[in-house]
Every structure is written in C-alpha cells, then in structure tokens.
C-alpha atoms as a PDB file:
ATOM      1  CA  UNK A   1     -61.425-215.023 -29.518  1.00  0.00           C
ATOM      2  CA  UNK A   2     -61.073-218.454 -29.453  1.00  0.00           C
ATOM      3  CA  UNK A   3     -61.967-220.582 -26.146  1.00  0.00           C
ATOM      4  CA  UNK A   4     -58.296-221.935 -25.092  1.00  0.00           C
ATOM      5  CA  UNK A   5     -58.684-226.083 -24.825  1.00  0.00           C
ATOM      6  CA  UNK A   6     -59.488-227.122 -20.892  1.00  0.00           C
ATOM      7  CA  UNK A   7     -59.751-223.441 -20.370  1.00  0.00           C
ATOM      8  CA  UNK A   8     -62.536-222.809 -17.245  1.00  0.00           C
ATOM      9  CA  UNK A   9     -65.986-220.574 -18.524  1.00  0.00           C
ATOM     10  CA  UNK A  10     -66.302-218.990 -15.522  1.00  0.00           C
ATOM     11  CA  UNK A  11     -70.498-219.660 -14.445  1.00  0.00           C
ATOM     12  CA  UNK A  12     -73.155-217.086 -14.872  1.00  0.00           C
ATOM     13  CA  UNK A  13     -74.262-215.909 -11.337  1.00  0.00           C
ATOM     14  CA  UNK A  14     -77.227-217.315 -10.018  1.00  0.00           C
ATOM     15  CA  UNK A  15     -80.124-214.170 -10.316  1.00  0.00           C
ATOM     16  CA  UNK A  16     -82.170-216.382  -7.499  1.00  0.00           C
ATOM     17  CA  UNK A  17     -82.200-218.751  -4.973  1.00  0.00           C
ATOM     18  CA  UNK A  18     -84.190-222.685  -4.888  1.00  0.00           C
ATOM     19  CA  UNK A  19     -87.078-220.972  -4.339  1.00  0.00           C
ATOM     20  CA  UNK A  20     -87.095-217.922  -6.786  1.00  0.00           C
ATOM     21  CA  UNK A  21     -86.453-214.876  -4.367  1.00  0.00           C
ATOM     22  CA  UNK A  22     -83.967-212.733  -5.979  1.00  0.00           C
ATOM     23  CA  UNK A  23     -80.562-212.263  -4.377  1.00  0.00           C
ATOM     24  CA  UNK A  24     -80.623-208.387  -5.354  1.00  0.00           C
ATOM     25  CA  UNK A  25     -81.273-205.357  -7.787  1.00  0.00           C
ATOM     26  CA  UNK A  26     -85.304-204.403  -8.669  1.00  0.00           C
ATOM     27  CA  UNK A  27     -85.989-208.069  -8.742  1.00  0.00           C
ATOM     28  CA  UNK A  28     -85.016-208.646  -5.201  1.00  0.00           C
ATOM     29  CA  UNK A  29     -87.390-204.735  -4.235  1.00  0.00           C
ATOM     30  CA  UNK A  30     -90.419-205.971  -6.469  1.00  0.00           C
ATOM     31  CA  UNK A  31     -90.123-209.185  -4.802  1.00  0.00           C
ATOM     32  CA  UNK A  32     -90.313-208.005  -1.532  1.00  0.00           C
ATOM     33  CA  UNK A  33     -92.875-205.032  -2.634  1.00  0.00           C
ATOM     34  CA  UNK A  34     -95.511-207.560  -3.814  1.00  0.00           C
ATOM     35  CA  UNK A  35     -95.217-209.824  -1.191  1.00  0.00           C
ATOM     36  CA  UNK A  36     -94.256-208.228   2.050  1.00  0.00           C
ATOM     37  CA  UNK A  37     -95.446-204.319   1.123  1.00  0.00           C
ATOM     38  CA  UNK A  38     -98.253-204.790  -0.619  1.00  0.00           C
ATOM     39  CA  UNK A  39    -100.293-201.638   0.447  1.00  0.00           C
ATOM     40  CA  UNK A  40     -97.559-199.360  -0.188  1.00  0.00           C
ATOM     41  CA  UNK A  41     -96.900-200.603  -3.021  1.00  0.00           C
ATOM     42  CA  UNK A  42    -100.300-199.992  -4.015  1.00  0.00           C
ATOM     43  CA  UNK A  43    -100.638-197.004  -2.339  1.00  0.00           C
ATOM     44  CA  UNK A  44     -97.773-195.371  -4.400  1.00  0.00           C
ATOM     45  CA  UNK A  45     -98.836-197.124  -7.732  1.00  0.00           C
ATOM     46  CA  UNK A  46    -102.101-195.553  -8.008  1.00  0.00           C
ATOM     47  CA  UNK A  47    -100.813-192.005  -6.832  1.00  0.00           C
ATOM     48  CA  UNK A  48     -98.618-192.293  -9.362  1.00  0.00           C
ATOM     49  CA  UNK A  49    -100.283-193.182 -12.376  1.00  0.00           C
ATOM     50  CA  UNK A  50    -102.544-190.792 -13.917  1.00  0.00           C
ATOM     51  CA  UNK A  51    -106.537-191.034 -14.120  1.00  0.00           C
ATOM     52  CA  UNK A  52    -106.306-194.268 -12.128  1.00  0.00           C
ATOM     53  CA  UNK A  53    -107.232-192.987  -8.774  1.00  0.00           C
ATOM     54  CA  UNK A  54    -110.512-191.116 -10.225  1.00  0.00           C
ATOM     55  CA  UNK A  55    -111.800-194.744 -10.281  1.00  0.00           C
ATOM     56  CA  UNK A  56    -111.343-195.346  -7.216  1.00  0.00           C
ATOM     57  CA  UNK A  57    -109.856-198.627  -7.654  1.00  0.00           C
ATOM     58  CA  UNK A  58    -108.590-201.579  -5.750  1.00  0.00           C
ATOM     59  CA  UNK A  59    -105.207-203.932  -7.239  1.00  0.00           C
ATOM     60  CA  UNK A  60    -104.996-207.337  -6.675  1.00  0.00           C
ATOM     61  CA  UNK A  61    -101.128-208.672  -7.486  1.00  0.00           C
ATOM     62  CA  UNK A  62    -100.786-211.277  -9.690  1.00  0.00           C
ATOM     63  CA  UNK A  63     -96.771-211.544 -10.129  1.00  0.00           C
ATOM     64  CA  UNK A  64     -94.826-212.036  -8.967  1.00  0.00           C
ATOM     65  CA  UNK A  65     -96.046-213.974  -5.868  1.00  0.00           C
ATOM     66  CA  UNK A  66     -94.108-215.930  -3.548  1.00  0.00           C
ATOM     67  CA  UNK A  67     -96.671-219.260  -3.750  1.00  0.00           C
ATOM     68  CA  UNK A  68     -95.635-219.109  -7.522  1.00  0.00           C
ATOM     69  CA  UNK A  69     -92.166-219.021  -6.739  1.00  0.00           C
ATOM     70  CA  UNK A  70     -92.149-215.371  -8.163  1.00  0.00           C
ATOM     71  CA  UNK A  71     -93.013-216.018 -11.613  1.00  0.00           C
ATOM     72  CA  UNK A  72     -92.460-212.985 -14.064  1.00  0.00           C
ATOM     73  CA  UNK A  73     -95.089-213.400 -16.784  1.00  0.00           C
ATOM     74  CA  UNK A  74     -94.881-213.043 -20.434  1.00  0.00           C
ATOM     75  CA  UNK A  75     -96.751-213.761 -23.733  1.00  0.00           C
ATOM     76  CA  UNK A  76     -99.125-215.806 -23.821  1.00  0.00           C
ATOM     77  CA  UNK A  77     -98.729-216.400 -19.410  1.00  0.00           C
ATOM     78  CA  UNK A  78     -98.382-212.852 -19.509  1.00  0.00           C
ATOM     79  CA  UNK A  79    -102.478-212.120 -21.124  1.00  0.00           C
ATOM     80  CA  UNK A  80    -103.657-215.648 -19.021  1.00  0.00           C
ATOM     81  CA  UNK A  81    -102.438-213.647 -15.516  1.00  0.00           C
ATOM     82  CA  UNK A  82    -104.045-211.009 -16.135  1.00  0.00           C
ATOM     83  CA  UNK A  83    -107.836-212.403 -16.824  1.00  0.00           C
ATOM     84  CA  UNK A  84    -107.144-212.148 -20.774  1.00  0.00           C
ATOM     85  CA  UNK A  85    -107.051-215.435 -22.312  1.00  0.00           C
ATOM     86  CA  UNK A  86    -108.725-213.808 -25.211  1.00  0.00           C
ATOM     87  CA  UNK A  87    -105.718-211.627 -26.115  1.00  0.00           C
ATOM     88  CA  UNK A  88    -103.370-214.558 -26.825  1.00  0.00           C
ATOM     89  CA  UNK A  89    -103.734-214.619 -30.587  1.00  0.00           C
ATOM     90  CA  UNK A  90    -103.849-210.592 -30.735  1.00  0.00           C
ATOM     91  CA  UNK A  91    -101.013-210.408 -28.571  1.00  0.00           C
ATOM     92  CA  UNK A  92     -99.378-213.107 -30.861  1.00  0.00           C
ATOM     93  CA  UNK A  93    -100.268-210.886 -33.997  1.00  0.00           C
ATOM     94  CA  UNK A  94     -98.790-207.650 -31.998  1.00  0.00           C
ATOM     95  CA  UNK A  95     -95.896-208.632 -31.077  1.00  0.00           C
ATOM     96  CA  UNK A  96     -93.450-211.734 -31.706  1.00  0.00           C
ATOM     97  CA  UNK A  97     -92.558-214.849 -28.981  1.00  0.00           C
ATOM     98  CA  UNK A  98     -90.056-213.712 -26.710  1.00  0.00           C
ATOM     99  CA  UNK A  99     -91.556-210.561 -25.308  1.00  0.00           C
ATOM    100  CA  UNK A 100     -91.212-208.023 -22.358  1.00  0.00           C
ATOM    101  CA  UNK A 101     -91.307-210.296 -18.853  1.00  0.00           C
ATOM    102  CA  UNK A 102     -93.148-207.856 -16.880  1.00  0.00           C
ATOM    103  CA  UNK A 103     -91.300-207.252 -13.382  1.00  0.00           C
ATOM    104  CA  UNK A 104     -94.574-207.248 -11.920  1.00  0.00           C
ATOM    105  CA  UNK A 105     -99.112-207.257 -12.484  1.00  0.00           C
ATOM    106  CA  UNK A 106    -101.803-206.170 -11.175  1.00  0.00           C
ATOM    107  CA  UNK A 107    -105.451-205.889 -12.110  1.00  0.00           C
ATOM    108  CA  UNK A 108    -107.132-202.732 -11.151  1.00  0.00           C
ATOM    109  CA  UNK A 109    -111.338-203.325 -10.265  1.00  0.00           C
ATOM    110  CA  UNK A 110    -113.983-201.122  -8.815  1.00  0.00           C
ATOM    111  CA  UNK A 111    -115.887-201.582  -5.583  1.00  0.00           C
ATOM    112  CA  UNK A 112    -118.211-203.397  -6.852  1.00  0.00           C
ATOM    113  CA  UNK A 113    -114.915-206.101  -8.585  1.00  0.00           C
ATOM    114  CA  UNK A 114    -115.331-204.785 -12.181  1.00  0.00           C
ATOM    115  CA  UNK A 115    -112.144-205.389 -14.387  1.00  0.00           C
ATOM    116  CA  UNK A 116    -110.979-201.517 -14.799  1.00  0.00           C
ATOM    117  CA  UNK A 117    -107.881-202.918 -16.697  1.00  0.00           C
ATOM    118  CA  UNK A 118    -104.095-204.211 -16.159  1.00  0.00           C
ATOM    119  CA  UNK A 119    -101.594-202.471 -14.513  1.00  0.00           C
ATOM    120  CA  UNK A 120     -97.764-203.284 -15.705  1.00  0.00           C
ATOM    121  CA  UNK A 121     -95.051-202.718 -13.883  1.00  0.00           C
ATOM    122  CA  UNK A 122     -91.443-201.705 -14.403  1.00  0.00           C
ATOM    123  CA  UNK A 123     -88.754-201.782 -12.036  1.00  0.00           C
ATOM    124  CA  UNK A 124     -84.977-200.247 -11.668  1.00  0.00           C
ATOM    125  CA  UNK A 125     -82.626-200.405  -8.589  1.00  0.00           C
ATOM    126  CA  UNK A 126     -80.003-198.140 -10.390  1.00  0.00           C
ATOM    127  CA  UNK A 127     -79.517-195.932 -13.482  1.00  0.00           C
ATOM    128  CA  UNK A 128     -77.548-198.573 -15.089  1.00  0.00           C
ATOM    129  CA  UNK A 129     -80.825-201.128 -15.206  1.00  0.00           C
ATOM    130  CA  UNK A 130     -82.153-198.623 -17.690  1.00  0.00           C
ATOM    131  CA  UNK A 131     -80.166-199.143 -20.947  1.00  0.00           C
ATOM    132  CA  UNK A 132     -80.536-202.263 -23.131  1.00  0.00           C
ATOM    133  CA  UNK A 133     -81.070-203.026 -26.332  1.00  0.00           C
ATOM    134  CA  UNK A 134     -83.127-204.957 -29.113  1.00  0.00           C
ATOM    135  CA  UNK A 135     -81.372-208.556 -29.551  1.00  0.00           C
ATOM    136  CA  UNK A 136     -83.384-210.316 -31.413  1.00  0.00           C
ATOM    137  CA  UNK A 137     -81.907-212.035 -33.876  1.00  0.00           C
ATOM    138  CA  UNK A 138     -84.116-213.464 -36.243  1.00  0.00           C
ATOM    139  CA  UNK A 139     -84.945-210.840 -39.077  1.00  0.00           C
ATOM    140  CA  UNK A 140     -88.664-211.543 -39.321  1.00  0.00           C
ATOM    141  CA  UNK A 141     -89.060-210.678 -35.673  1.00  0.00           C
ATOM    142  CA  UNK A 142     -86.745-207.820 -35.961  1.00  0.00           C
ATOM    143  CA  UNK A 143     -88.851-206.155 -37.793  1.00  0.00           C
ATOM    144  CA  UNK A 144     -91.685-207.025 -36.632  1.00  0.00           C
ATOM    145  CA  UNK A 145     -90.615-205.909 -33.358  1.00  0.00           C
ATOM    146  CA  UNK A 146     -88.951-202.038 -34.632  1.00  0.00           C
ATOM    147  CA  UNK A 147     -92.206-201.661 -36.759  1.00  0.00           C
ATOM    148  CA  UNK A 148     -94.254-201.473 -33.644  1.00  0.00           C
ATOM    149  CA  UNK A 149     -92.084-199.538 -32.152  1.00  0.00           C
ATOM    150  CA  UNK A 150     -92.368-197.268 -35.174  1.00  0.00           C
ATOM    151  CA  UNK A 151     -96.413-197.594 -34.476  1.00  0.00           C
ATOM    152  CA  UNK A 152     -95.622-196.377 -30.645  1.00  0.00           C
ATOM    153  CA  UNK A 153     -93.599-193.217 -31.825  1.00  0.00           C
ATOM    154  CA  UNK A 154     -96.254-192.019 -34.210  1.00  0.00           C
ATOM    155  CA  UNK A 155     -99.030-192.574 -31.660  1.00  0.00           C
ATOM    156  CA  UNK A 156     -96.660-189.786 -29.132  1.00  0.00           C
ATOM    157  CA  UNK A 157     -95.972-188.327 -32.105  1.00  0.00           C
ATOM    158  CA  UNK A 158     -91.949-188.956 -31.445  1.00  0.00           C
ATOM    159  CA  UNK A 159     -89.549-187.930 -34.340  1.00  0.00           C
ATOM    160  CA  UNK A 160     -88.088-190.452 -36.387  1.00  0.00           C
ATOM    161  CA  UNK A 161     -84.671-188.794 -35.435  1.00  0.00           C
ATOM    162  CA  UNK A 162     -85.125-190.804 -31.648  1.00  0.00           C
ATOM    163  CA  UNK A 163     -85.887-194.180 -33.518  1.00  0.00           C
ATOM    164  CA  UNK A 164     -81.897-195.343 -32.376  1.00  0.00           C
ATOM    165  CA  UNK A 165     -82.667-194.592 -28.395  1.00  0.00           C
ATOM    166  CA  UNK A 166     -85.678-196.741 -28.917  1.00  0.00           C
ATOM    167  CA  UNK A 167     -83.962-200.148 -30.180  1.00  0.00           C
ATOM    168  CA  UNK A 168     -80.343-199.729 -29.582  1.00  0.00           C
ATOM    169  CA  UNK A 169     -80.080-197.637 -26.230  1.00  0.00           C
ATOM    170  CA  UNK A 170     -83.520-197.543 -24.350  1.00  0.00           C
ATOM    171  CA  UNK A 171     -85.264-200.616 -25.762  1.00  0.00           C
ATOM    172  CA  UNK A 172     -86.526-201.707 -22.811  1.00  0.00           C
ATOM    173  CA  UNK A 173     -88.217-198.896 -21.811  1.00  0.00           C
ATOM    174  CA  UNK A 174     -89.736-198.506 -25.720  1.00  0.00           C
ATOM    175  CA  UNK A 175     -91.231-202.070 -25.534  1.00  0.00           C
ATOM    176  CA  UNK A 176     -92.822-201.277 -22.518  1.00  0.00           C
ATOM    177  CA  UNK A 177     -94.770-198.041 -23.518  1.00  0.00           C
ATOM    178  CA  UNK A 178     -95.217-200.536 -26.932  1.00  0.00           C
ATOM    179  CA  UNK A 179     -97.155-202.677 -24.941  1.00  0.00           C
ATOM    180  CA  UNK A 180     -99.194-199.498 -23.038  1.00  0.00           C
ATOM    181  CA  UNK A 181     -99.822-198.384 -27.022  1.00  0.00           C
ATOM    182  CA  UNK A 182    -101.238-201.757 -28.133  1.00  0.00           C
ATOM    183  CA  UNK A 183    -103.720-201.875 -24.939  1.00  0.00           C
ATOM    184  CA  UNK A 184    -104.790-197.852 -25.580  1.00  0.00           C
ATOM    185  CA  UNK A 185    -104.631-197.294 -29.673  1.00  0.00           C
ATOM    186  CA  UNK A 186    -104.690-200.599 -30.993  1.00  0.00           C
ATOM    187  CA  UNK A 187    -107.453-202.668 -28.462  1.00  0.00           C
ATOM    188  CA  UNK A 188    -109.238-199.423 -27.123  1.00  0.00           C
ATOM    189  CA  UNK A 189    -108.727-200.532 -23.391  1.00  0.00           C
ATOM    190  CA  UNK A 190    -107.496-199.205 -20.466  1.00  0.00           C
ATOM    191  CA  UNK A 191    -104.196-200.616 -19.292  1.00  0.00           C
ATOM    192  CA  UNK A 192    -101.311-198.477 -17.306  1.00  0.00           C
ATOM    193  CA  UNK A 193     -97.362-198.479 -16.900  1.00  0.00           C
ATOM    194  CA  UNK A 194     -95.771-198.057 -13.454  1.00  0.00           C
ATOM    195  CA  UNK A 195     -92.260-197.199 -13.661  1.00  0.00           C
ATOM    196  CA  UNK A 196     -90.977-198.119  -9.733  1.00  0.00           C
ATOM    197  CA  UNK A 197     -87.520-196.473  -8.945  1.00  0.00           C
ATOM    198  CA  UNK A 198     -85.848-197.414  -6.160  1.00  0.00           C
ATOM    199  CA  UNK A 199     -84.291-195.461  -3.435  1.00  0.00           C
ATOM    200  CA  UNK A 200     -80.787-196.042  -2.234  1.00  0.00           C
ATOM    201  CA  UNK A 201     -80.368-199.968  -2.567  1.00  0.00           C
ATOM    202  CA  UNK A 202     -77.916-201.266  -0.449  1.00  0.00           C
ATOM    203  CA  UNK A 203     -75.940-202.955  -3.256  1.00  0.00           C
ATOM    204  CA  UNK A 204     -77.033-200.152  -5.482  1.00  0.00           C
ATOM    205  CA  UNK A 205     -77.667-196.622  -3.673  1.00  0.00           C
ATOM    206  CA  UNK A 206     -79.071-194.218  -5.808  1.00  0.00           C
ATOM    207  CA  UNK A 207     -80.407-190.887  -4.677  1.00  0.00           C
ATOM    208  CA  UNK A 208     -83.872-189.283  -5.908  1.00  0.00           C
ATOM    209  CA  UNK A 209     -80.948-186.316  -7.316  1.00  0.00           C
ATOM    210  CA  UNK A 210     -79.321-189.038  -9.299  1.00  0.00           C
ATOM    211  CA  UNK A 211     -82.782-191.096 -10.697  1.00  0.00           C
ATOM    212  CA  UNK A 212     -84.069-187.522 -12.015  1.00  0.00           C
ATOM    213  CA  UNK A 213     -80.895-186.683 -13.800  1.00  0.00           C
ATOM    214  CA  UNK A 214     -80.766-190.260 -15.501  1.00  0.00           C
ATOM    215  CA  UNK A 215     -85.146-190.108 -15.751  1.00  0.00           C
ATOM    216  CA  UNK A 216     -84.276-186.781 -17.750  1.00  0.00           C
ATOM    217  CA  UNK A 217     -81.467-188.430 -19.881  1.00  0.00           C
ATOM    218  CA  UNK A 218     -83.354-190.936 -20.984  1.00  0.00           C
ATOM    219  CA  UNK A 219     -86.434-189.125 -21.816  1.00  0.00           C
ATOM    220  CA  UNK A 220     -84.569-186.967 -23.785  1.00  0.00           C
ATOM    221  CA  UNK A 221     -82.876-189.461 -25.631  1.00  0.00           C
ATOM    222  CA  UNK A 222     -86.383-191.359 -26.407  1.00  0.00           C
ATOM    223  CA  UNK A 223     -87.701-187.717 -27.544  1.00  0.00           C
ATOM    224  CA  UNK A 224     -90.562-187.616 -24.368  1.00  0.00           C
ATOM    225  CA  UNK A 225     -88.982-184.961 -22.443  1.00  0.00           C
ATOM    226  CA  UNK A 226     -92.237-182.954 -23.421  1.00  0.00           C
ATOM    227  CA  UNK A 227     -94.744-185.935 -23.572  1.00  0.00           C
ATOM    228  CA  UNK A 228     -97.450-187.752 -21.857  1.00  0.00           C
ATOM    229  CA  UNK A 229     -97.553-191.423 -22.190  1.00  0.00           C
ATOM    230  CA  UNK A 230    -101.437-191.912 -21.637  1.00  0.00           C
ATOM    231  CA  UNK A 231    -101.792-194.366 -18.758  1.00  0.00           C
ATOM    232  CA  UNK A 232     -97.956-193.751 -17.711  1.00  0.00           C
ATOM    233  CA  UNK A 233     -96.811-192.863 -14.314  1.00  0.00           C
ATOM    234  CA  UNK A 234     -93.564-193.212 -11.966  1.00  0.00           C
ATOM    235  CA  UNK A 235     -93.073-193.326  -8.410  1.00  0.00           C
ATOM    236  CA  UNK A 236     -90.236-193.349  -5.993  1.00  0.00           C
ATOM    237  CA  UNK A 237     -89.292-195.992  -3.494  1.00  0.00           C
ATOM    238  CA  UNK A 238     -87.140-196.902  -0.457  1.00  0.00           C
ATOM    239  CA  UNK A 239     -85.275-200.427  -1.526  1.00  0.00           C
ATOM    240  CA  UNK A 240     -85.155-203.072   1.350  1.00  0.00           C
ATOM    241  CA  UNK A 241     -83.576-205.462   2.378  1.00  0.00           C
ATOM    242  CA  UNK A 242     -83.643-209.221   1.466  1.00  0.00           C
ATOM    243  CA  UNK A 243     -83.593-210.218   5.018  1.00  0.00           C
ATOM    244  CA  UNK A 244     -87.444-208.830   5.035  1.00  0.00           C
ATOM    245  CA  UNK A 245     -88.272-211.296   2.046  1.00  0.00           C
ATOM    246  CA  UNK A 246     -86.740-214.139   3.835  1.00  0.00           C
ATOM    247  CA  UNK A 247     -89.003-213.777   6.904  1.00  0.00           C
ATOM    248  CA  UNK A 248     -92.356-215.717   6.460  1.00  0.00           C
ATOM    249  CA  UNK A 249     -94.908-213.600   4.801  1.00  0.00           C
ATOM    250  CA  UNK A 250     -97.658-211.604   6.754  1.00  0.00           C
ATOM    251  CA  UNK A 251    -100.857-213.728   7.432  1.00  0.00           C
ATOM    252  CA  UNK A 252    -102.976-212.442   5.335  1.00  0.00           C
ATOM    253  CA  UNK A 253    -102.663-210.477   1.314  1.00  0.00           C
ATOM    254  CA  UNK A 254    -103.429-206.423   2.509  1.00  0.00           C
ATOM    255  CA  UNK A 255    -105.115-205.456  -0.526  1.00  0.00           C
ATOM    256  CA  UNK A 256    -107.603-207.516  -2.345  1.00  0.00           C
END
C-alpha cells in the first residue's frame, strides 16, 4: 500500500536504553543473568548441557557485559570474543555476513585455565520468541545459508521432509544448532548450545507447562523430537526484574 503524502510512520520502539540494558523480553533476563546472576547462571548452564560438567569446568562471560554496554557478538566479533581470531576466515567460508548474534558467551576452561571450548547461548522470554524465519535476501547467501542447514540435518540425520520448519518457521533455532554442527563435524572441537527459557516474565509469563508444550512443538516440527544435538542442553529460569539490572552491579564478577 502506498505511504499517504505527510502521513506519520509511526517509530520503531526503542529495544534499549542510552546505555544498552534492554527494556524487556530474554534480552532484558540475559542481561541481568550475566551481569547480576552470574553463578546461577552458570550453575544451571553446565547442569544443563550434556558432558560439560564431567570436565569440571569453570565459565567466564564474555557477552553480553554491562562495561561493553551489552554487546551481542557476531561474525567475525563473534570468533574474536571468544579467544578465536583464527576462525574468522573459516567462519567466513561457513557461513555468510550477517549471522546469528548470540544472546550471550562464555568460554568454558579447566582448573588449571585450559580453553575446553565456547559455550553459546540462546534465550526466550515466551513461546512466541521462538518462530522466525530465513530473510536473507540476496540469493548467493540464501543458499549458502539453507545448504548448511542441509549439512546440519544430515549430520542428526533429520528428514528432508522438516527442511520448511528449518528456514521458514524455526530458523532461528536451525542456525543455532548450524553453528553447534560447524564447531563439532566440520572443525572437530568442542563447543555447546544453551537454550535458557524463562520462567513467568512479568511482561511475558509463561509457565514450565506452557514452555514444554511449545519445546515439544517445535521439536517436532524441526524433526528432533527423538534426537540428541551433541553439545545441546536447556535449562529453566525465573525472569527478573529490570529494576535488579538498574541497581549498580555486585563488586566483584562471581565466577572467573
């Protein structure tokens, strides 16, 4: 439809304030996760994901911090946070500019600070956060982009019959377990995906009833309903309030 002459667009909400905390939804819980519940945060991360805790390992958060104004990191920044520089022209290769913009980082390391491998995070305040779908527009990336996915189903051996859920209905979720396939089957490394729901946001309130019923859609839609992701895990969460991320921040970082 055509934009009537003097006609007013109304503005796109602001998704943040001058200083990059989040005014709601999982950016506003990561937010406050990273920077103001740290151990719990870690604490339920490495319950969560499987093989992780065997090592015995410690996660330092690298995004999104509050003395970085809560950068989310992707592409090339995305490799750099996480001690990689060396990835940036395999990443590049992998996958094209434009890619996922990780909610949130961390590095996992053994006691004695060896690199054990990244840990990515996803997070959703409602079932609603979970649908999206590929937009890219340009064909080269386009395909680029469904041919790894195409790469990702094989690798879970996922029917070609789910390939729709994966770009038009679930993409988001598809280009993260992309990502987990490329560290695993493609570099050999280890690398895991935390999927953080959150309990019963105040703007948002969803129940743990309600996140397994729209977990279970989805998986079935995607065709993992009887799958393990290697190096993926979920865990539940109470949401907060933003009040908590405007105090100042504890004195010191609880895990290291």
């Amino acid at each position: 439809m055509k934009q009537r002459e003097g006609a007013r667009i109304p503005p796109v909400a602001a998704r943040t304030d001058e200083l990059g905390r989040a005014f709601k939804k999982s950016q506003l819980q990561i937010q406050l996760y990273v920077n103001r519940r740290e151990a719990q945060l870690t604490e339920a991360v490495v319950k969560a994901l499987p093989g992780i805790a065997d090592l015995d390992p410690q996660l330092t958060w690298i995004s999104p911090l509050e003395a970085e104004r809560f950068a989310e990191r992707h592409d090339a920044a995305f490799v750099r946070a996480i001690e990689r520089p060396d990835l940036v022209k395999p990443l590049r290769a992998f996958w094209p500019s434009g890619g996922p913009h990780w909610d949130a980082l961390a590095i996992a390391r053994d006691c004695n600070g060896r690199d054990l491998g990244p840990v990515l995070v996803e997070g959703k305040s409602y079932p609603g956060e979970m649908r999206s779908r590929l937009s890219a527009i340009d064909p080269d990336s386009r395909r680029h982009i469904l041919a790894r996915l195409t790469e990702a189903r094989t690798w879970l051996h996922v029917p070609v019959d789910h390939a729709a859920a994966w770009s038009d209905r679930y993409y988001q979720a598809a280009n993260r377990i992309a990502f987990l396939y490329w560290f695993r089957e493609v570099l050999g490394e280890r690398a895991w995906l935390a999927n953080i729901y959150f309990l019963d946001d105040p703007d948002y309130p969803t129940t743990k009833q309600a996140w397994d019923k729209a977990i279970s859609r989805a998986e079935s839609a995607l065709g993992l309903e009887t799958v393990d992701v290697p190096g993926e895990g979920r865990a539940f969460l109470n949401a907060g309030k933003r009040d908590e991320l405007l105090r100042p921040p504890p004195p010191e970082r609880s895990v290291r």
